[in-house]
C-alpha atoms as a PDB file:
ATOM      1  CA  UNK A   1     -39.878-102.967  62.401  1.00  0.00           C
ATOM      2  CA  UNK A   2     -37.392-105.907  62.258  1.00  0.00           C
ATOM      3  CA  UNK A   3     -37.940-109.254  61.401  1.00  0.00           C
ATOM      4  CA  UNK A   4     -37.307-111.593  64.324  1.00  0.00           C
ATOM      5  CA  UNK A   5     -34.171-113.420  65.076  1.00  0.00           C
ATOM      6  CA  UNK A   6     -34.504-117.184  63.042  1.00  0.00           C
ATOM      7  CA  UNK A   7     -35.106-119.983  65.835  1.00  0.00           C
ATOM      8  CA  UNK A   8     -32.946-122.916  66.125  1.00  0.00           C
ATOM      9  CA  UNK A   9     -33.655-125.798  67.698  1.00  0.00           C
ATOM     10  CA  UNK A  10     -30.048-127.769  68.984  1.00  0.00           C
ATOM     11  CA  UNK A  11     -30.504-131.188  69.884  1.00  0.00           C
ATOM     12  CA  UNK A  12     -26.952-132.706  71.438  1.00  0.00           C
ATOM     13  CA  UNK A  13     -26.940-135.407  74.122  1.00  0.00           C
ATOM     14  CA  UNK A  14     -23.202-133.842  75.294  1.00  0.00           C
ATOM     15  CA  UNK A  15     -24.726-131.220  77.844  1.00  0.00           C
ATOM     16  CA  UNK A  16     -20.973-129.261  77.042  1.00  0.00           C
ATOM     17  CA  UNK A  17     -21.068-129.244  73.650  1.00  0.00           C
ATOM     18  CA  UNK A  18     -24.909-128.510  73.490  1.00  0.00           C
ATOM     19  CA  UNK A  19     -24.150-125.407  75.598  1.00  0.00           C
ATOM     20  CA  UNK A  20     -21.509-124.220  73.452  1.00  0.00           C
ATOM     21  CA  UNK A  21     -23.730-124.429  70.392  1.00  0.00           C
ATOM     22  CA  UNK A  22     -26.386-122.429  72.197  1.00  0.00           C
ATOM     23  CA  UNK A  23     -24.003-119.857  73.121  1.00  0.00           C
ATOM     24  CA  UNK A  24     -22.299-119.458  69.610  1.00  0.00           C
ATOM     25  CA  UNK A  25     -25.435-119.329  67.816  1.00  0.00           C
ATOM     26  CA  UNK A  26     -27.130-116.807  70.328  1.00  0.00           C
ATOM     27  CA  UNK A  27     -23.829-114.437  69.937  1.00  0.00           C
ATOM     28  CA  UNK A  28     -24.848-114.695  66.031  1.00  0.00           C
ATOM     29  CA  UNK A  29     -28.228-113.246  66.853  1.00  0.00           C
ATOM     30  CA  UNK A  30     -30.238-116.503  66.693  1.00  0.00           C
ATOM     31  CA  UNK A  31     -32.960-117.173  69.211  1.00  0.00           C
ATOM     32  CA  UNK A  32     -32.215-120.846  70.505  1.00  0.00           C
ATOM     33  CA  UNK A  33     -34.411-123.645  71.666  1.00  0.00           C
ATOM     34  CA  UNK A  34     -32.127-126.506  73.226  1.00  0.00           C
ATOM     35  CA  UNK A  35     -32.954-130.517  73.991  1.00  0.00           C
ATOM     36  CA  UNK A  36     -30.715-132.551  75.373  1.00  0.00           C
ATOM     37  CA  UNK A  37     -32.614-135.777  73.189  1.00  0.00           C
ATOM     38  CA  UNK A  38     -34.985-136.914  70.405  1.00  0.00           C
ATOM     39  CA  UNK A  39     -37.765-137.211  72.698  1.00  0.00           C
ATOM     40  CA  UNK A  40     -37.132-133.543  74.154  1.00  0.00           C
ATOM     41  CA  UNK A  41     -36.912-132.233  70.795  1.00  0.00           C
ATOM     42  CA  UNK A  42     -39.714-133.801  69.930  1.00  0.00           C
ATOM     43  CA  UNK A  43     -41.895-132.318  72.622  1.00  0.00           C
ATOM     44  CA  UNK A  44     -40.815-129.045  71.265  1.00  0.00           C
ATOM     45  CA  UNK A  45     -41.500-129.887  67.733  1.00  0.00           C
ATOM     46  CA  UNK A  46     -45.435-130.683  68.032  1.00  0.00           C
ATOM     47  CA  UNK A  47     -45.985-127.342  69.927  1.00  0.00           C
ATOM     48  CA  UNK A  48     -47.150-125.976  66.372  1.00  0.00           C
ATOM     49  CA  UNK A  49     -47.317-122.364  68.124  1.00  0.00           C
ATOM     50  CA  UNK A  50     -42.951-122.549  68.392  1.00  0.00           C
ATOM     51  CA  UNK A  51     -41.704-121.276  65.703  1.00  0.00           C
ATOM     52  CA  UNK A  52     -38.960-123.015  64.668  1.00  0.00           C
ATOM     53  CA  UNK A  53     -36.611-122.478  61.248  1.00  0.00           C
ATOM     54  CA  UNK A  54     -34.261-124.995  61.538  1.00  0.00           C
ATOM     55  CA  UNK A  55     -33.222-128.030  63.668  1.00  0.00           C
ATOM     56  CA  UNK A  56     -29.913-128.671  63.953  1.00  0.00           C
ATOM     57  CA  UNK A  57     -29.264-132.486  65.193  1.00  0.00           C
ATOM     58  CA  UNK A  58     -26.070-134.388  66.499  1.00  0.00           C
ATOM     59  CA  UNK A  59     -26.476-137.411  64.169  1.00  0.00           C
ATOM     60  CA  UNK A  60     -25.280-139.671  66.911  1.00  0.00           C
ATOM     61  CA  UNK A  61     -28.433-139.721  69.972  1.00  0.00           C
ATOM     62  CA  UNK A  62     -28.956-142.228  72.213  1.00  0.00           C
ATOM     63  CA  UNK A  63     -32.039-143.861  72.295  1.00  0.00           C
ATOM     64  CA  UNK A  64     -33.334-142.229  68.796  1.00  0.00           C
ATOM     65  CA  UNK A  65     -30.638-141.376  66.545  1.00  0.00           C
ATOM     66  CA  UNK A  66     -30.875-138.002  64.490  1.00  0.00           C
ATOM     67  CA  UNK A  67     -31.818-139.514  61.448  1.00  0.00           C
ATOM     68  CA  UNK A  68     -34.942-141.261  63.106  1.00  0.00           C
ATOM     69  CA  UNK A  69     -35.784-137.589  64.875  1.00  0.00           C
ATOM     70  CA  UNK A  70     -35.133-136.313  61.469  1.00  0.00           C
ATOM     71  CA  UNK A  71     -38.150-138.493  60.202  1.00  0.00           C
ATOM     72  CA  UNK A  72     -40.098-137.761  62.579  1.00  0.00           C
ATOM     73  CA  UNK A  73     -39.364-133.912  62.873  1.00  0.00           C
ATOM     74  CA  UNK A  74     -40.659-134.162  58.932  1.00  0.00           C
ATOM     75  CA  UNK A  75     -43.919-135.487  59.853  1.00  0.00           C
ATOM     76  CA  UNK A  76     -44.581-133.212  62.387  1.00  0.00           C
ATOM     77  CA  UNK A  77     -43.185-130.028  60.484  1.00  0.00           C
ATOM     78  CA  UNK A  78     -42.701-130.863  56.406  1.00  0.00           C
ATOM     79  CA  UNK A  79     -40.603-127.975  55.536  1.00  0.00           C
ATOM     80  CA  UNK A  80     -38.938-127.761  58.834  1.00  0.00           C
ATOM     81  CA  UNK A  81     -34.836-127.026  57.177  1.00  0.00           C
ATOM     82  CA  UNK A  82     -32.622-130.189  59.247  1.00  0.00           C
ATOM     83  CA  UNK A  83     -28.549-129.961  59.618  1.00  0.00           C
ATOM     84  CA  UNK A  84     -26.993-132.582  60.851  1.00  0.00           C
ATOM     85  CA  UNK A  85     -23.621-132.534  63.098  1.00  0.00           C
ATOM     86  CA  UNK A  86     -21.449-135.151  63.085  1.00  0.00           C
ATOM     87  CA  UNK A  87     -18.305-136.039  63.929  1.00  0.00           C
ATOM     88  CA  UNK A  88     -18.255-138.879  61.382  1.00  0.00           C
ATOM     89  CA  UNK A  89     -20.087-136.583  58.407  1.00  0.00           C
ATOM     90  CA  UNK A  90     -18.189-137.735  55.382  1.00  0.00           C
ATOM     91  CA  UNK A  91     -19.633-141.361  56.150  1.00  0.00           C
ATOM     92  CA  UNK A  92     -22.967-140.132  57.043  1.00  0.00           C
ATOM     93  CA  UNK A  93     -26.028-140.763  54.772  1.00  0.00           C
ATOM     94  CA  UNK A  94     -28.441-138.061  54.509  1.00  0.00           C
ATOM     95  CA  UNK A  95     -31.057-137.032  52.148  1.00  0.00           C
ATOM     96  CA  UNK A  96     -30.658-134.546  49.479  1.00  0.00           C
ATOM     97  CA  UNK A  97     -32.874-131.850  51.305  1.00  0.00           C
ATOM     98  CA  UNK A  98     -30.830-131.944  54.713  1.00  0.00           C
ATOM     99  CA  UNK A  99     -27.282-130.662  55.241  1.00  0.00           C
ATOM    100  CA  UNK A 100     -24.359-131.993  57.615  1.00  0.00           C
ATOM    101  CA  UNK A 101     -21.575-129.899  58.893  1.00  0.00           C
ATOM    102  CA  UNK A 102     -18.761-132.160  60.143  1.00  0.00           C
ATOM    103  CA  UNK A 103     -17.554-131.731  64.068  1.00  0.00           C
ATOM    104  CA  UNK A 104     -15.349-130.569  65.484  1.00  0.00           C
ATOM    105  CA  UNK A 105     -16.301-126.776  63.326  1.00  0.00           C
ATOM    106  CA  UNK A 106     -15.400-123.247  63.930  1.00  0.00           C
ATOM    107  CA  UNK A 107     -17.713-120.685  64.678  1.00  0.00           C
ATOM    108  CA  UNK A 108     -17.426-119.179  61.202  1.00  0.00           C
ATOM    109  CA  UNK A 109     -18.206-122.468  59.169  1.00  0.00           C
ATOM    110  CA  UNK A 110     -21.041-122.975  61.997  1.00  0.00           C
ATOM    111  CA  UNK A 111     -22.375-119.047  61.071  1.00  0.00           C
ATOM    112  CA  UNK A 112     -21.758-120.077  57.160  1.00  0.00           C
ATOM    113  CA  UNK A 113     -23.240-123.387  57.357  1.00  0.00           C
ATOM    114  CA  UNK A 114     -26.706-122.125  59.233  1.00  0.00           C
ATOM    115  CA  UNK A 115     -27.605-119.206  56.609  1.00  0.00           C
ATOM    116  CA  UNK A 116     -26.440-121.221  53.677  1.00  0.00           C
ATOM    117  CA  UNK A 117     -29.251-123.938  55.144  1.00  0.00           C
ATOM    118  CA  UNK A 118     -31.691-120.753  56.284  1.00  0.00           C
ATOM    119  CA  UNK A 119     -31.083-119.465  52.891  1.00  0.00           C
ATOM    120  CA  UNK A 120     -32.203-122.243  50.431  1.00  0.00           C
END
């Protein structure tokens, strides 16, 4: 028997960009949950029956920015793995356990970047 396809979670605001990601990352064999905001992701992240091994996070949300869902992602799920995109991710500050892949990125540095993270 095979072990499932890792879950993602993709949180992006652009509804373009977030669809992209989705698609990309599905073609890679990931299963994909998608929110279009913090609070969405959010809603996702305390259903403690989703599995979920990694969130990956535009950095730049309205209303709750990625670090702040970040935090609270934490709370709710202690180990969950976080990567940060960012368009802006050499001047981003994140903590030593979460990872940041700068924007605009290829599809191989995108497949790299999520099983380095799914890896450690």
């Amino acid at each position: 028997m095979s072990t499932p396809a890792p879950t993602i979670l993709v949180v992006e605001d652009d509804d373009i960009v977030r669809m992209l990601m989705v698609d990309v990352l599905e073609e890679l064999e990931f299963s994909v949950l998608e929110a279009a905001d913090g609070f969405e992701a959010l809603k996702i992240l305390r259903n403690l029956d989703q599995h979920i091994d990694l969130m990956m996070t535009d950095h730049g949300l309205p209303d709750m920015n990625g670090r702040e869902l970040a935090n609270q992602a934490r709370e709710l799920r202690p180990d969950l793995p976080i990567l940060f995109a960012s368009g802006y991710a050499e001047s981003i500050d994140v903590p030593g356990d979460m990872h940041v892949i700068g924007k605009p990125f290829s599809i191989d540095q995108l497949r790299d970047k999520v099983k380095h993270v799914l890896n450690n």
